[in-house]
N, C-alpha and C. Protein backbone atom coordinates (compact mmCIF):
# COMPACT_ATOMS: atom_id res chain seq x y z
N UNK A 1 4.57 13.95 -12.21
CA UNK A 1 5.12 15.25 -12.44
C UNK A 1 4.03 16.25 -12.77
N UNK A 2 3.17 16.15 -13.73
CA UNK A 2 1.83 16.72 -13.96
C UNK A 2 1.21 17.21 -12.75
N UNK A 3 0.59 16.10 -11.74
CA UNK A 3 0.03 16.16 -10.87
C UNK A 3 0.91 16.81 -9.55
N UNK A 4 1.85 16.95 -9.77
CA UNK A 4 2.22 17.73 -8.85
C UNK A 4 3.38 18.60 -9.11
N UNK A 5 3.43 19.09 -10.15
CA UNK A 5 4.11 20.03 -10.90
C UNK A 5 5.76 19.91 -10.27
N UNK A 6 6.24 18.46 -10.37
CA UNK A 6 7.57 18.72 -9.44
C UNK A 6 8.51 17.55 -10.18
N UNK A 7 9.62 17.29 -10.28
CA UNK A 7 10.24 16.22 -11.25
C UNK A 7 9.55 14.96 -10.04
N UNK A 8 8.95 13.62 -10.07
CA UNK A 8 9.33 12.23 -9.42
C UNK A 8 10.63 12.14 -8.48
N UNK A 9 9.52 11.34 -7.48
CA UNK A 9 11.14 10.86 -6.45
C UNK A 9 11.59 10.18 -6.91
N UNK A 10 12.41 10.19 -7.88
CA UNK A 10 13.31 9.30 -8.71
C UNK A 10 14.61 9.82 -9.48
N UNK A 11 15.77 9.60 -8.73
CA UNK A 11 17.36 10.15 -9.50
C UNK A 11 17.11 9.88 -11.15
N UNK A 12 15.97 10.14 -12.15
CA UNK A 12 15.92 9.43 -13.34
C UNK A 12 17.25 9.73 -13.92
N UNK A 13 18.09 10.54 -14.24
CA UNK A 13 19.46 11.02 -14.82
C UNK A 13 20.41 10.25 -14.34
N UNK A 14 20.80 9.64 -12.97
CA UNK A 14 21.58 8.76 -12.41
C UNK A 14 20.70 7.08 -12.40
N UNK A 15 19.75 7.08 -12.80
CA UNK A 15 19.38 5.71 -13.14
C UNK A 15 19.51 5.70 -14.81
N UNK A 16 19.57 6.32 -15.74
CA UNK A 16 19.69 6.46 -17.14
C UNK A 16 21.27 6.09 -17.16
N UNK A 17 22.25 6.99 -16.55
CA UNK A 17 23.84 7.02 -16.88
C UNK A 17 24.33 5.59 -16.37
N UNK A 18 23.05 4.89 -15.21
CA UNK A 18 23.83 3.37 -14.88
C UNK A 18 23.54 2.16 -15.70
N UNK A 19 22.68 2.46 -16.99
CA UNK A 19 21.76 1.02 -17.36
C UNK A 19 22.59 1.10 -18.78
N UNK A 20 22.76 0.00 -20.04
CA UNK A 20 23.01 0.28 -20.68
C UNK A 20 21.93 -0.01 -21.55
N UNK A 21 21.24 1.39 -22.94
CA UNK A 21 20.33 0.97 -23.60
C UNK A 21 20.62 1.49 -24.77
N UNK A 22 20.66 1.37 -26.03
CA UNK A 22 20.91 1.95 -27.40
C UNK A 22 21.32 3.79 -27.31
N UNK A 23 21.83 4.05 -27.52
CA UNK A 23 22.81 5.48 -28.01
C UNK A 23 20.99 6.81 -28.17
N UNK A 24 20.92 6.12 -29.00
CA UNK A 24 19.37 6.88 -29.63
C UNK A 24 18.27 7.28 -28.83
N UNK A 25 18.02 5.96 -28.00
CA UNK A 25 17.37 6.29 -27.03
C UNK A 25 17.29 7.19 -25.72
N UNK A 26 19.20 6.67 -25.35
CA UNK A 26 19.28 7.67 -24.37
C UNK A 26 19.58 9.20 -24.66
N UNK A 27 19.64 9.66 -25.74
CA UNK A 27 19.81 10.80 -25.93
C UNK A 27 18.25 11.23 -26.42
N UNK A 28 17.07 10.27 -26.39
CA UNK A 28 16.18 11.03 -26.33
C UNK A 28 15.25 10.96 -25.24
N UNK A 29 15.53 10.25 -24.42
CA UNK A 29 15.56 10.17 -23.09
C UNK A 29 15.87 11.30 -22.11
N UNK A 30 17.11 11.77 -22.61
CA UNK A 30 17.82 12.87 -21.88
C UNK A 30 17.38 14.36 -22.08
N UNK A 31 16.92 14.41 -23.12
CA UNK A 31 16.36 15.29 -24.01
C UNK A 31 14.83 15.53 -22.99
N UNK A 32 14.03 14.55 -23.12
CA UNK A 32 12.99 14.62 -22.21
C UNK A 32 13.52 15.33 -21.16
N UNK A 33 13.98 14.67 -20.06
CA UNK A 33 14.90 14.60 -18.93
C UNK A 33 14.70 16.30 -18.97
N UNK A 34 15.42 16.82 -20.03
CA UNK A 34 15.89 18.34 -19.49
C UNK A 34 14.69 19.01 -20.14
N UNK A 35 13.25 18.74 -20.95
CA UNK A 35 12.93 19.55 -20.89
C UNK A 35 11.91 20.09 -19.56
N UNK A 36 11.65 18.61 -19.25
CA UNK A 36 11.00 18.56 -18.10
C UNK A 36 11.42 19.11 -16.89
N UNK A 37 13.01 19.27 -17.11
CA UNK A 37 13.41 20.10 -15.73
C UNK A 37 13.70 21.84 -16.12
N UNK A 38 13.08 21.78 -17.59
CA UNK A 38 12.80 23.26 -17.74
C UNK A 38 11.97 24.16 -17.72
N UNK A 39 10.76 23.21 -17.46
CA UNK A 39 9.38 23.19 -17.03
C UNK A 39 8.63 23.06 -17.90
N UNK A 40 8.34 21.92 -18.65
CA UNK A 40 7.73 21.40 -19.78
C UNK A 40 6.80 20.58 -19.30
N UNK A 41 6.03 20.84 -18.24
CA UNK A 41 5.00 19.94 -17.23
C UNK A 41 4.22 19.43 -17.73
N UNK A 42 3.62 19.90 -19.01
CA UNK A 42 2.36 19.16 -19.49
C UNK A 42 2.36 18.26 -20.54
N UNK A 43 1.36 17.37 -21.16
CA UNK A 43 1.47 16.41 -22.24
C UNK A 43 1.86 16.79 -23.06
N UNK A 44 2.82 16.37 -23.72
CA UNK A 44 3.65 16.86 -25.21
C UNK A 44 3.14 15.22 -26.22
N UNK A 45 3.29 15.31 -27.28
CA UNK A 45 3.11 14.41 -28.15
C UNK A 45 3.98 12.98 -27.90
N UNK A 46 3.33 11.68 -27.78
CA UNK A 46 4.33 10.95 -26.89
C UNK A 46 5.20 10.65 -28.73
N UNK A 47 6.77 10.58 -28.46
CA UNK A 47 7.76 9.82 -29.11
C UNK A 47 7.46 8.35 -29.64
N UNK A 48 7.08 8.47 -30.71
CA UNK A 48 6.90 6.79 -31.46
C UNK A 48 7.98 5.88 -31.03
N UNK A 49 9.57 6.15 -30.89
CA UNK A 49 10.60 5.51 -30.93
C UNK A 49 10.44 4.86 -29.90
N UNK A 50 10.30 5.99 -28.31
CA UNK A 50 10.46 5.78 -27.05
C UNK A 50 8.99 5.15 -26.68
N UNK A 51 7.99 4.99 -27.43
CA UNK A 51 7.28 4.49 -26.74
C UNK A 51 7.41 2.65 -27.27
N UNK A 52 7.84 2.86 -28.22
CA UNK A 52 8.04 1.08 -29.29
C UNK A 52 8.88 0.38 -28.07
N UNK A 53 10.16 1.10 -28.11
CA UNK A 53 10.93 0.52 -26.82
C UNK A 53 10.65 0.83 -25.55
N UNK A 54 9.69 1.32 -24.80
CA UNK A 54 9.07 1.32 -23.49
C UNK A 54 8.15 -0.66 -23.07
N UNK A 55 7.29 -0.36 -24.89
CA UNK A 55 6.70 -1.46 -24.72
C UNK A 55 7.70 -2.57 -24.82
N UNK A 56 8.16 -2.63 -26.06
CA UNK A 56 9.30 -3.61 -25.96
C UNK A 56 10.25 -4.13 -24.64
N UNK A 57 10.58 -3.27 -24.10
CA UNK A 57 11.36 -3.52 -22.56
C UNK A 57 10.26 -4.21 -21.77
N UNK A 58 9.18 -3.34 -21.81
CA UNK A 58 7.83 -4.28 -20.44
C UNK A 58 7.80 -5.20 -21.11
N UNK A 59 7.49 -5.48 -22.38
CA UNK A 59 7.22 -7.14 -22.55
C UNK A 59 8.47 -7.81 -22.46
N UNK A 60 10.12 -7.44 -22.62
CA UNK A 60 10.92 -8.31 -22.14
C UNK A 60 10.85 -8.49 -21.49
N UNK A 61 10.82 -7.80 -19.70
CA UNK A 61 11.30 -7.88 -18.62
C UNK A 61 10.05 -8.67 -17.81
N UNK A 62 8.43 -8.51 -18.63
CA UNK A 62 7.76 -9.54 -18.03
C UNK A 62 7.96 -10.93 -18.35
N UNK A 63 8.79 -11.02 -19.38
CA UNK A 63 8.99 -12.63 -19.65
C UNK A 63 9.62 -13.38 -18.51
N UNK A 64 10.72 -11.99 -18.29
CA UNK A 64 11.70 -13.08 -17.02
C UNK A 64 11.31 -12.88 -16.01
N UNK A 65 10.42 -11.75 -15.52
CA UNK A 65 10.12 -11.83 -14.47
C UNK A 65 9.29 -13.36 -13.75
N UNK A 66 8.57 -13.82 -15.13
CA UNK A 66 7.74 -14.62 -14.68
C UNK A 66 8.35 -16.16 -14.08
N UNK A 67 9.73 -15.92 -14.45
CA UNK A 67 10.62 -16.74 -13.99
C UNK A 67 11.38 -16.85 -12.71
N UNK A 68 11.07 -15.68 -12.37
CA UNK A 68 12.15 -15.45 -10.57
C UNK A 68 11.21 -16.22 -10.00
N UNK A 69 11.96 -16.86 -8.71
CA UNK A 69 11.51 -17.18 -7.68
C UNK A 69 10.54 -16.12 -7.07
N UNK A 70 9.02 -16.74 -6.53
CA UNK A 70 8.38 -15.95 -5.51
C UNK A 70 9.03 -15.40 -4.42
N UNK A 71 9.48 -14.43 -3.81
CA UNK A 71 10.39 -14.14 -2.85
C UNK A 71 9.19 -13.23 -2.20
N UNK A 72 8.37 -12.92 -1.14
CA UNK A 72 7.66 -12.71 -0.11
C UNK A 72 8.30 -11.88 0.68
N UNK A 73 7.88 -10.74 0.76
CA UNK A 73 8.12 -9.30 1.71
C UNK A 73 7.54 -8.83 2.44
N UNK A 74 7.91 -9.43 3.57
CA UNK A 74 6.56 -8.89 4.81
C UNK A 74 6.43 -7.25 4.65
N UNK A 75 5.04 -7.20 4.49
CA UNK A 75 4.43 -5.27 4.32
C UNK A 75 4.89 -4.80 5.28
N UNK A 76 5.19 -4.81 6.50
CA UNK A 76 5.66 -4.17 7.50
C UNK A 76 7.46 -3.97 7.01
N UNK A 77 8.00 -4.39 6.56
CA UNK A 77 9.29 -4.32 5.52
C UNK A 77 9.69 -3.71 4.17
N UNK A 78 8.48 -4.21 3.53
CA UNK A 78 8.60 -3.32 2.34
C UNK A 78 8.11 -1.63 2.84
N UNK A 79 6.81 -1.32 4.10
CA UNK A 79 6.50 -0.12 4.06
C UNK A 79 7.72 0.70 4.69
N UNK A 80 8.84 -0.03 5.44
CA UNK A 80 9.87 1.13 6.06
C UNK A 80 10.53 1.35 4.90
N UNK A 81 11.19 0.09 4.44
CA UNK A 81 12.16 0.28 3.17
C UNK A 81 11.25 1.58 2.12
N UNK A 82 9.93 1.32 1.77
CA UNK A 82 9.21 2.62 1.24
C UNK A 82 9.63 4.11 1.83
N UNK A 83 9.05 4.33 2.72
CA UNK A 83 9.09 5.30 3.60
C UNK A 83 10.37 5.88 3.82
N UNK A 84 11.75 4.67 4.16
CA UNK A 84 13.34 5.24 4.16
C UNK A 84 13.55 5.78 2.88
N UNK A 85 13.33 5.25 1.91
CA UNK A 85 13.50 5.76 0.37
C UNK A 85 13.67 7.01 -0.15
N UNK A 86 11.70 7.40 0.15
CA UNK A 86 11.15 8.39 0.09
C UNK A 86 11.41 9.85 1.41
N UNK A 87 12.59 9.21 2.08
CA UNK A 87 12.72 10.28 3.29
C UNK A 87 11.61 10.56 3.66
N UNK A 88 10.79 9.42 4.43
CA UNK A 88 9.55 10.20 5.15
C UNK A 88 9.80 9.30 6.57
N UNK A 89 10.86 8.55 6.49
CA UNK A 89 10.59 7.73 8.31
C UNK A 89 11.26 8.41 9.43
């Protein structure tokens, strides 16, 4: 967003309203969310709360990750699925 002064190709507001995560968070989550779409582009002081549970989530989700099956994506597959995503094919 910085680097290109524009919100991420990413629905973040419709990926927030589908996950379920503590009350607290998402309302300071959301809070971000809108100031950034008010044009709050640059580094602000990062949130102690949101960053405790940023780390907390990566170190859950690498635990299990380390558990899935290897599943193998031919690059010629993952780059359309990229590219369809991002509306560039």
């Amino acid at each position: 967003m910085e680097q290109r002064s524009s919100p991420p190709p990413t629905l973040l507001q419709e990926t927030l309203d589908g996950i379920e995560i503590p009350n607290d968070f998402r309302a300071k989550l959301s809070e971000l969310l809108h100031r950034k779409r008010g044009g709050a582009l640059g580094m602000g002081a990062p949130d102690a709360d949101l960053s405790r549970f940023a780390e907390t989530e990566m170190q859950r989700i690498e635990s299990f990750v380390s558990t899935l099956p290897d599943v193998t994506i031919e690059p010629d597959t993952l780059n359309a699925l990229a590219w369809k995503e991002l509306g560039l094919d």
